[in-house]
C-alpha atoms as a PDB file:
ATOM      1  CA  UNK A   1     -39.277  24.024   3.149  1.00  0.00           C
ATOM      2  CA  UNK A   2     -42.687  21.842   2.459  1.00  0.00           C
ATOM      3  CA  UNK A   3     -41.464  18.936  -0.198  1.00  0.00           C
ATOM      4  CA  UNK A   4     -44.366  17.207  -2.620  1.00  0.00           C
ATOM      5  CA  UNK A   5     -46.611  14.825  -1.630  1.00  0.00           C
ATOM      6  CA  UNK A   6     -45.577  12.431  -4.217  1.00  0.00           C
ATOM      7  CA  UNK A   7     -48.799   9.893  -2.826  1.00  0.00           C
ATOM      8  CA  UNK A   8     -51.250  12.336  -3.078  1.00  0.00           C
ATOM      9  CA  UNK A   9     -49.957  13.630  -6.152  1.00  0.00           C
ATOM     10  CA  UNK A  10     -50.053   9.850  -7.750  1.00  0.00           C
ATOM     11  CA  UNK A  11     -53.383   9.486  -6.252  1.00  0.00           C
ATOM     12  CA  UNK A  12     -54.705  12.189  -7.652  1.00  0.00           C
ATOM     13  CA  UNK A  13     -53.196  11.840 -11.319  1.00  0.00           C
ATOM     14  CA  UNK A  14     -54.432   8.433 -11.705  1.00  0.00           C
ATOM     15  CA  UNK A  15     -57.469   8.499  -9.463  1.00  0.00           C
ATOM     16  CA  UNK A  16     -59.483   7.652 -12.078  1.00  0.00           C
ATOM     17  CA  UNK A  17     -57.745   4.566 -13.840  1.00  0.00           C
ATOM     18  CA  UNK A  18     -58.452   1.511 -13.048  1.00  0.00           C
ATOM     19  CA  UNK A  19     -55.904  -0.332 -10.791  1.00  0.00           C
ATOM     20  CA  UNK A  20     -56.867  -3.541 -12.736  1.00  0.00           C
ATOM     21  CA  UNK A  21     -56.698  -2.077 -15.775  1.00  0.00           C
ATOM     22  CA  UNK A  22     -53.138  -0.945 -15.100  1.00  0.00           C
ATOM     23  CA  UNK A  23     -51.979  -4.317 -13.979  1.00  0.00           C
ATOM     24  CA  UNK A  24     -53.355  -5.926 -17.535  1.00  0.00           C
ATOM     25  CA  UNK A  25     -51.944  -2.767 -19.662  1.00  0.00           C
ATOM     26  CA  UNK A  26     -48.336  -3.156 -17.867  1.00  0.00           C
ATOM     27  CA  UNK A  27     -48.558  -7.217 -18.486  1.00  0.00           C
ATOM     28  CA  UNK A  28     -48.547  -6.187 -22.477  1.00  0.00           C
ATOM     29  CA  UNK A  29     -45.434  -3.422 -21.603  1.00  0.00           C
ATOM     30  CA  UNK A  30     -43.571  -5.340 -19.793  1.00  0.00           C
ATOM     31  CA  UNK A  31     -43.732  -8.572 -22.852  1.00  0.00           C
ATOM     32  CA  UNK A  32     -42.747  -5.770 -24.920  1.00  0.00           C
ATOM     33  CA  UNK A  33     -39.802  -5.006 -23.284  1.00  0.00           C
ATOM     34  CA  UNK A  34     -38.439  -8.059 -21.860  1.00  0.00           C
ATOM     35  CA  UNK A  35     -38.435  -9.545 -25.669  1.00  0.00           C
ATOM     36  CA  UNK A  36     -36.811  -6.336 -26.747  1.00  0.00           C
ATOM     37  CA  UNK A  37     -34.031  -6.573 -24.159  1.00  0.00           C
ATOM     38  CA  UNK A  38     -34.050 -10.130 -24.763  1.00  0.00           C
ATOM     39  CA  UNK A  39     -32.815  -9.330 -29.294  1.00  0.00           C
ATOM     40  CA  UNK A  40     -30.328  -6.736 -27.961  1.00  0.00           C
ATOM     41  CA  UNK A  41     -29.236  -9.516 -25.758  1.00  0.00           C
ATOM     42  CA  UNK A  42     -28.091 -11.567 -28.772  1.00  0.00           C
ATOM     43  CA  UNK A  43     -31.228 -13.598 -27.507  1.00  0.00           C
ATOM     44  CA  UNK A  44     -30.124 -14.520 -24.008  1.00  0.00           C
ATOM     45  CA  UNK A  45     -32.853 -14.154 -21.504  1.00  0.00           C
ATOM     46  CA  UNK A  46     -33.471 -11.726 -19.137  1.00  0.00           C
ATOM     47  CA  UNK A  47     -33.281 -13.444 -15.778  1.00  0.00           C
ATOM     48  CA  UNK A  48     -32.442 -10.294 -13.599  1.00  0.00           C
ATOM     49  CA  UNK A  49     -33.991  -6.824 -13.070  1.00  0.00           C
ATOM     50  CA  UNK A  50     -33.645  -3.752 -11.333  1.00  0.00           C
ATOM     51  CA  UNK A  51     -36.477  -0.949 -10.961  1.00  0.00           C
ATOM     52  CA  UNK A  52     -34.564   1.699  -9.405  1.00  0.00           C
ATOM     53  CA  UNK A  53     -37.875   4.094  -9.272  1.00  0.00           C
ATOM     54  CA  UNK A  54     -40.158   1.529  -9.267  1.00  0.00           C
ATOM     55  CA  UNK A  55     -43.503   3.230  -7.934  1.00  0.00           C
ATOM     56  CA  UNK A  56     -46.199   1.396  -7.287  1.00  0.00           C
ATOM     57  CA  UNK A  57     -44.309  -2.156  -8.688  1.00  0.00           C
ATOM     58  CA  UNK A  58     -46.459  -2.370 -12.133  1.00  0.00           C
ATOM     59  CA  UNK A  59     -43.426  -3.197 -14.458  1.00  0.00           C
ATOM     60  CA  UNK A  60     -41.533  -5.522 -11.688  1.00  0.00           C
ATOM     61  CA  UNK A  61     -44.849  -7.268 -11.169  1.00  0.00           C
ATOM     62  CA  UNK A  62     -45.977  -7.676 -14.955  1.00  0.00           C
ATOM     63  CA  UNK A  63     -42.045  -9.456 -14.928  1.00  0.00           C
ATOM     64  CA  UNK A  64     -42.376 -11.960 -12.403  1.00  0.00           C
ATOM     65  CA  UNK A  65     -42.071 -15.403 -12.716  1.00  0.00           C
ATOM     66  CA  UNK A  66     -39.548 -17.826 -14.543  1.00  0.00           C
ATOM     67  CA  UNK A  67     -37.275 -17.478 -12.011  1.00  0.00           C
ATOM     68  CA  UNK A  68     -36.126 -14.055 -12.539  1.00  0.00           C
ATOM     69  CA  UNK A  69     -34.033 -11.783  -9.911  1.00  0.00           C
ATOM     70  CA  UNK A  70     -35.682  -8.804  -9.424  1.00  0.00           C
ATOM     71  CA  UNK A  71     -35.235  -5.660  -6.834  1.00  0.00           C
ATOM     72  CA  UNK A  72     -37.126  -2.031  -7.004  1.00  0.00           C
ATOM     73  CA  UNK A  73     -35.856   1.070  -5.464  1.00  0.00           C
ATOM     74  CA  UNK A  74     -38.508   3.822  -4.013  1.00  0.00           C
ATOM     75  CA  UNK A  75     -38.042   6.912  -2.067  1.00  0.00           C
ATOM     76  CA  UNK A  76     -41.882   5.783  -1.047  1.00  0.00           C
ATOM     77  CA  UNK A  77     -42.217   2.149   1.346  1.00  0.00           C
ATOM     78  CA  UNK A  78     -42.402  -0.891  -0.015  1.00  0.00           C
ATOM     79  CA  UNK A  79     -45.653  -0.546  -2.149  1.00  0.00           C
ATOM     80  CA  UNK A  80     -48.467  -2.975  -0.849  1.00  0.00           C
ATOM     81  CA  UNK A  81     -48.902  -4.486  -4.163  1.00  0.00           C
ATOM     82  CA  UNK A  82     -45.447  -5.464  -5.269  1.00  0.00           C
ATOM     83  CA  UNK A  83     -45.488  -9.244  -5.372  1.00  0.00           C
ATOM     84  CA  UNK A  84     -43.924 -10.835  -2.299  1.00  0.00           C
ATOM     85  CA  UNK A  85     -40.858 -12.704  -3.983  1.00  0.00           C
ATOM     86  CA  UNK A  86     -39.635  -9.189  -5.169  1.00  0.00           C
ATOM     87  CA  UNK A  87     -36.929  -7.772  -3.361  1.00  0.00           C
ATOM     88  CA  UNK A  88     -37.369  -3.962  -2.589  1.00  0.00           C
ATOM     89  CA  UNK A  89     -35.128  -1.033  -0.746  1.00  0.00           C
ATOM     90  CA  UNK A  90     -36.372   2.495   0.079  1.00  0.00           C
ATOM     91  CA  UNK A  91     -33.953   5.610  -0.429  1.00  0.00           C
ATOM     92  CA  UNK A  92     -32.320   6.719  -2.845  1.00  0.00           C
ATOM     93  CA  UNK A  93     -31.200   4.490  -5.635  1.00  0.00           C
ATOM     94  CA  UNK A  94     -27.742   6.141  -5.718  1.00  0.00           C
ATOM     95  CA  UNK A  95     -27.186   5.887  -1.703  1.00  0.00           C
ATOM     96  CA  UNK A  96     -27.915   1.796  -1.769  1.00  0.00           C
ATOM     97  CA  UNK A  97     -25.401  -0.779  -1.206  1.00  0.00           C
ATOM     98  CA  UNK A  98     -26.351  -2.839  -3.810  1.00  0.00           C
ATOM     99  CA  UNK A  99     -23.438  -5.468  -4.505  1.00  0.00           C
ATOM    100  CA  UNK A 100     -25.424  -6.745  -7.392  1.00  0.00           C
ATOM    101  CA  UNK A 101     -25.696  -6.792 -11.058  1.00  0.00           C
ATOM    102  CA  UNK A 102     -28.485  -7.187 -13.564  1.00  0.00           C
ATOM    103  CA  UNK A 103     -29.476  -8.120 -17.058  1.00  0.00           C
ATOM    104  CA  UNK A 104     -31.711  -4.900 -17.267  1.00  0.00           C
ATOM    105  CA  UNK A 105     -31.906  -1.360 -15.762  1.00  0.00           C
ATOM    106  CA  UNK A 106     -35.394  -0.350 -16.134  1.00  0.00           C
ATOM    107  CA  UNK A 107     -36.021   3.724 -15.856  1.00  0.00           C
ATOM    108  CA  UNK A 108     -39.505   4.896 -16.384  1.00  0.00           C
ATOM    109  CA  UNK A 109     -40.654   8.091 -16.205  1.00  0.00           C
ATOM    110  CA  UNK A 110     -37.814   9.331 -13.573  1.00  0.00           C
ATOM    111  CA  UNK A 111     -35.210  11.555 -15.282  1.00  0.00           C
ATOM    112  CA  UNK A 112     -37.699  14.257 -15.651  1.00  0.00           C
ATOM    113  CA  UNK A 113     -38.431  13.983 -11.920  1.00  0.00           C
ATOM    114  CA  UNK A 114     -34.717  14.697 -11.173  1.00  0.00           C
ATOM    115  CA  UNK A 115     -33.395  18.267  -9.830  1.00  0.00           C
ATOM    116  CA  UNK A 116     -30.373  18.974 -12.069  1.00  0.00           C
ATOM    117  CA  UNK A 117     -27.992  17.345 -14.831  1.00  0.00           C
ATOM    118  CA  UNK A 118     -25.359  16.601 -12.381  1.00  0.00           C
ATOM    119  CA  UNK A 119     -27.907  14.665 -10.607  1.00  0.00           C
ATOM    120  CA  UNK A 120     -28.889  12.766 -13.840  1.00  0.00           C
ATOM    121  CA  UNK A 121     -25.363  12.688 -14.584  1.00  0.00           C
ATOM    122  CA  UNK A 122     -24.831  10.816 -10.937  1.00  0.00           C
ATOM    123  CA  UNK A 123     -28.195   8.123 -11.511  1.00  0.00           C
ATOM    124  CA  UNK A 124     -26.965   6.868 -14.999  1.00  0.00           C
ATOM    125  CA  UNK A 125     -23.370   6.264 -13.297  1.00  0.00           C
ATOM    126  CA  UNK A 126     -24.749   4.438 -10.839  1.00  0.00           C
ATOM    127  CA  UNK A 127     -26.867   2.634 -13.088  1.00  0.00           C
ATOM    128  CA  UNK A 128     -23.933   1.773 -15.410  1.00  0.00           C
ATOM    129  CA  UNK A 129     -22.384   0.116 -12.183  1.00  0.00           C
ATOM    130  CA  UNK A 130     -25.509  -2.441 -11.444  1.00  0.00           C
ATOM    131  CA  UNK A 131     -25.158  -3.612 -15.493  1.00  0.00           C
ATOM    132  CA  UNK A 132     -24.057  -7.136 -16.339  1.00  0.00           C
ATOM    133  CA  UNK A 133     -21.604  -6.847 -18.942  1.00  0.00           C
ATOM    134  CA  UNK A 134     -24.376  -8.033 -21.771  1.00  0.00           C
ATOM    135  CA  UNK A 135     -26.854  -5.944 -19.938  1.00  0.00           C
ATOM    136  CA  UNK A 136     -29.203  -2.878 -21.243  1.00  0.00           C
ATOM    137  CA  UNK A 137     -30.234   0.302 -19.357  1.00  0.00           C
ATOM    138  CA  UNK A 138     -33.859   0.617 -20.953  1.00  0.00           C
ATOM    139  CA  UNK A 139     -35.254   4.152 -20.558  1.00  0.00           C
ATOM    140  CA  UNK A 140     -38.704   5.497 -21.395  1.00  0.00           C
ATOM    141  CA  UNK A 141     -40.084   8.799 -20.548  1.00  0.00           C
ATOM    142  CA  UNK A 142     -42.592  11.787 -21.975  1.00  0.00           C
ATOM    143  CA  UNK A 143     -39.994  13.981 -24.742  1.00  0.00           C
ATOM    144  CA  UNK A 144     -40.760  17.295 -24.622  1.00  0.00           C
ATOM    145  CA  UNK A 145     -40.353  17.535 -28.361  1.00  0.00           C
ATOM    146  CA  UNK A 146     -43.632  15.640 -29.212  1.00  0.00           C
ATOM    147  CA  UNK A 147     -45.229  17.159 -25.749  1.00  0.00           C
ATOM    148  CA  UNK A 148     -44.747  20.288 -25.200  1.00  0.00           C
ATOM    149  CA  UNK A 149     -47.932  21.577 -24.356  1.00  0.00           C
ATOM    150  CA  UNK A 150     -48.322  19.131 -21.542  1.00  0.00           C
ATOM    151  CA  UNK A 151     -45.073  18.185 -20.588  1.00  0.00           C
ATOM    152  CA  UNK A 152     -45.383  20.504 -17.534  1.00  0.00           C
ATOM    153  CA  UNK A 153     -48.685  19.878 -16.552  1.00  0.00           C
ATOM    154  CA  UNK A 154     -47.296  17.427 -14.152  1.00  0.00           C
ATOM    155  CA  UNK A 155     -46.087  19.009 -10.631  1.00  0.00           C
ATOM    156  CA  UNK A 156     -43.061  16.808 -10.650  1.00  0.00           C
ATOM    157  CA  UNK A 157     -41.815  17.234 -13.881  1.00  0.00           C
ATOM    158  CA  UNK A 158     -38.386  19.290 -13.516  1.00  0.00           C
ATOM    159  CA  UNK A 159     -36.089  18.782 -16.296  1.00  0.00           C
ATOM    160  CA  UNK A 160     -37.090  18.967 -19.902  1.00  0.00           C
ATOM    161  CA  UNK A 161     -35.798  16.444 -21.693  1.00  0.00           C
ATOM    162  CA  UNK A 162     -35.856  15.135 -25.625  1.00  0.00           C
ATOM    163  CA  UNK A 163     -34.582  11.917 -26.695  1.00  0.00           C
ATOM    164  CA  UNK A 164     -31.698  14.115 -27.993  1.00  0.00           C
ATOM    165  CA  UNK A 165     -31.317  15.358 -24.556  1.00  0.00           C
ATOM    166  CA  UNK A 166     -31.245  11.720 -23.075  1.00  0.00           C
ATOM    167  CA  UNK A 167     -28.821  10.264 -25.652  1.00  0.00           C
ATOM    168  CA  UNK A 168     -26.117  13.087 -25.093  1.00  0.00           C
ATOM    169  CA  UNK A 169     -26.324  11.877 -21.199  1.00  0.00           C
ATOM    170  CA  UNK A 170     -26.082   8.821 -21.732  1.00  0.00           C
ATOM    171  CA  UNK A 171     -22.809   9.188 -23.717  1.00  0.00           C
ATOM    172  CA  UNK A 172     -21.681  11.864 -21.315  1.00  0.00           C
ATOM    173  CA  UNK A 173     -21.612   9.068 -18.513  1.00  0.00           C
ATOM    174  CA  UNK A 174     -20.193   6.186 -20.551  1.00  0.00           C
ATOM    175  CA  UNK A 175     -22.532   4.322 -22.521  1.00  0.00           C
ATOM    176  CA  UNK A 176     -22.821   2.948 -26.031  1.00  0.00           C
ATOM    177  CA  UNK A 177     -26.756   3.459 -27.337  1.00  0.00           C
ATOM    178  CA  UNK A 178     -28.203   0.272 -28.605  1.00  0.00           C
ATOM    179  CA  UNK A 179     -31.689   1.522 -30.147  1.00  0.00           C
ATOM    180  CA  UNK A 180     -33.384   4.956 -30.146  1.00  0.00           C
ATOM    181  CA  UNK A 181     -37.300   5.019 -30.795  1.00  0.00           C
ATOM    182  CA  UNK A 182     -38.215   9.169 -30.533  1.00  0.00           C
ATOM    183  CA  UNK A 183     -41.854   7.942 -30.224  1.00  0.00           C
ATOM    184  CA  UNK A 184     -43.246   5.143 -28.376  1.00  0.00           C
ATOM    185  CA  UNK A 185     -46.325   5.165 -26.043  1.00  0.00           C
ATOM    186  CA  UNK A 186     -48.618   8.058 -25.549  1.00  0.00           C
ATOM    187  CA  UNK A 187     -47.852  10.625 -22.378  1.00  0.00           C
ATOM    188  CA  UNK A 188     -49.648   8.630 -20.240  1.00  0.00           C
ATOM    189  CA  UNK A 189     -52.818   6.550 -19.018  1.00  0.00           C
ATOM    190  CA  UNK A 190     -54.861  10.187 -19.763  1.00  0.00           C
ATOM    191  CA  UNK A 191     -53.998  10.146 -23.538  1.00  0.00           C
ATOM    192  CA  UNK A 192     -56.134   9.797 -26.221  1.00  0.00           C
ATOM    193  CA  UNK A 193     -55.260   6.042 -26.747  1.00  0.00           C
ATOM    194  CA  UNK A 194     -57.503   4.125 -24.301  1.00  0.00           C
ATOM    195  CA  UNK A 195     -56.210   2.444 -21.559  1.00  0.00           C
ATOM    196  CA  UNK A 196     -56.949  -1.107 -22.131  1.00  0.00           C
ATOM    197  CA  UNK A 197     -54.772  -4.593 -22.400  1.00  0.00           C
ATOM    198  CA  UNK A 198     -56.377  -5.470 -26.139  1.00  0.00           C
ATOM    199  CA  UNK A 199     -55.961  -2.144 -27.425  1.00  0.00           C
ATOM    200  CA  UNK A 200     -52.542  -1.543 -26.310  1.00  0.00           C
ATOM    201  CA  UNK A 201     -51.187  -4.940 -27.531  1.00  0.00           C
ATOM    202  CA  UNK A 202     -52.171  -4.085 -30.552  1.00  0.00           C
ATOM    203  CA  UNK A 203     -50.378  -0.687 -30.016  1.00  0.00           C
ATOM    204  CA  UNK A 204     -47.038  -2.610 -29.667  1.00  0.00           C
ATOM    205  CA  UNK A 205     -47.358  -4.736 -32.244  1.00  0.00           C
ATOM    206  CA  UNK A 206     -47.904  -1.781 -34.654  1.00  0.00           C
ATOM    207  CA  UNK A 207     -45.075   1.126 -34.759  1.00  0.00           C
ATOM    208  CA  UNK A 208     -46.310   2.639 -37.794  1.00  0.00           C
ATOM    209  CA  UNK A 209     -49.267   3.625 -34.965  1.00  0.00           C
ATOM    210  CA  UNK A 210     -46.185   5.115 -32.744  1.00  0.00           C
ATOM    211  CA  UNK A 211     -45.613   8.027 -34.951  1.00  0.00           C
ATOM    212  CA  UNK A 212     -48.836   9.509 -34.339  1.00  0.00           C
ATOM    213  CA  UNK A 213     -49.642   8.979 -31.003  1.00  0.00           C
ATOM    214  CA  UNK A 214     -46.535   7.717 -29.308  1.00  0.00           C
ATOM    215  CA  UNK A 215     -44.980  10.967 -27.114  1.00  0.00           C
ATOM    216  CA  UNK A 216     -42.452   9.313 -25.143  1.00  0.00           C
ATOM    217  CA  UNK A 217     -38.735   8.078 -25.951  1.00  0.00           C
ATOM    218  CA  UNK A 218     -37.682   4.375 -26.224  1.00  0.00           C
ATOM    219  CA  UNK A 219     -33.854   4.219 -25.164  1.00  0.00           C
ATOM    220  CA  UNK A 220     -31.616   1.373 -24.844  1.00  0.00           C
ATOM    221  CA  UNK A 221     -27.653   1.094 -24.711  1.00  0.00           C
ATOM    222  CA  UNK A 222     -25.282  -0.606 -22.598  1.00  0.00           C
ATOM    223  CA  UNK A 223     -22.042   0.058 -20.650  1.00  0.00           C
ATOM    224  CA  UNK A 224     -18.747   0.811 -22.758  1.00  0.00           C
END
């Protein structure tokens, strides 16, 4: 049976953003998150980081530095921009020997890629496992309650999920949640907010701004 492309697909879908204009939007993301983690942390720093669908490296890149730990996971090879002093293993996230922990689980716009519950089910143990004990599983992706007319206009897309839907996992496989936010960024780099480092600073830095145009979950907890 013929699988996906996934590289065509990608370069296809964002064929016509800018790749530096990515790398500057993901910079303002990534701040974003790490000083989010960072509060839930009780204000210890994030030092280490795992991408376990990491893509093309944006977030991992936009987090290097300061002498922070950090791995990404990929089906796809090591992509050719992820930043040399980033570790990286291809496969599947939940097949790796990883004897390591980390400060922060990043997820991004994965758990709709994934074939079944059980399967989500499996990824969030695993994840749970590669915690620190002060650590936080952040997870963003598109919820089908604010974008449901183009939730499925992706090829990939296979599960529907809400942040409803995400939080019930997520308790399901043994976590306590830290901090829901329904709505945070628009679908993607084709919404109607422009895809540019100024503008979406100023995005963050204003939630009021999230409950119009923000169509994908914010989710953070942490092991039990």
């Amino acid at each position: 049976m013929a699988e996906l492309n996934l590289h065509r697909i990608y370069q296809h879908r964002f064929d016509a953003i800018s790749a530096t204009t990515k790398v500057e939007v993901w910079r303002e993301i990534c701040a974003h998150i790490l000083k989010d983690a960072r509060h839930l942390r009780g204000g210890d720093p994030v030092l280490s980081i795992l991408d376990p669908a990491c893509g093309d490296g944006e977030f991992l890149n936009g987090c290097s530095g300061k002498e922070r730990r950090l791995l990404g996971c990929d089906l796809r090879s090591r992509p050719a921009g992820l930043q040399t002093e980033i570790g990286f293993h291809q496969g599947f996230f939940q097949s790796l020997d990883l004897n390591q922990r980390f400060d922060l689980v990043w997820v991004s716009n994965l758990l709709e890629h994934l074939p079944s519950p059980e399967v989500l089910q499996d990824f969030l143990m695993h994840c749970a496992e590669r915690l620190e004990p002060h650590g936080v599983l952040t997870i963003m992706g598109p919820n089908i309650k604010y974008c449901a007319d183009e939730y499925w206009d992706f090829a990939d897309h296979l599960l529907p999920l809400s942040h409803y839907t995400v939080l019930e996992h997520l308790a399901s496989a043994g976590f306590e949640t830290l901090a829901c936010t329904p709505r945070f960024l628009p679908y993607s780099f084709r919404s109607r907010l422009p895809a540019h480092p100024l503008l979406t600073r100023a995005y963050l830095r204003l939630p009021p701004a999230w409950a119009l145009l923000g169509k994908q979950f914010l989710i953070r907890a942490r092991r039990r």
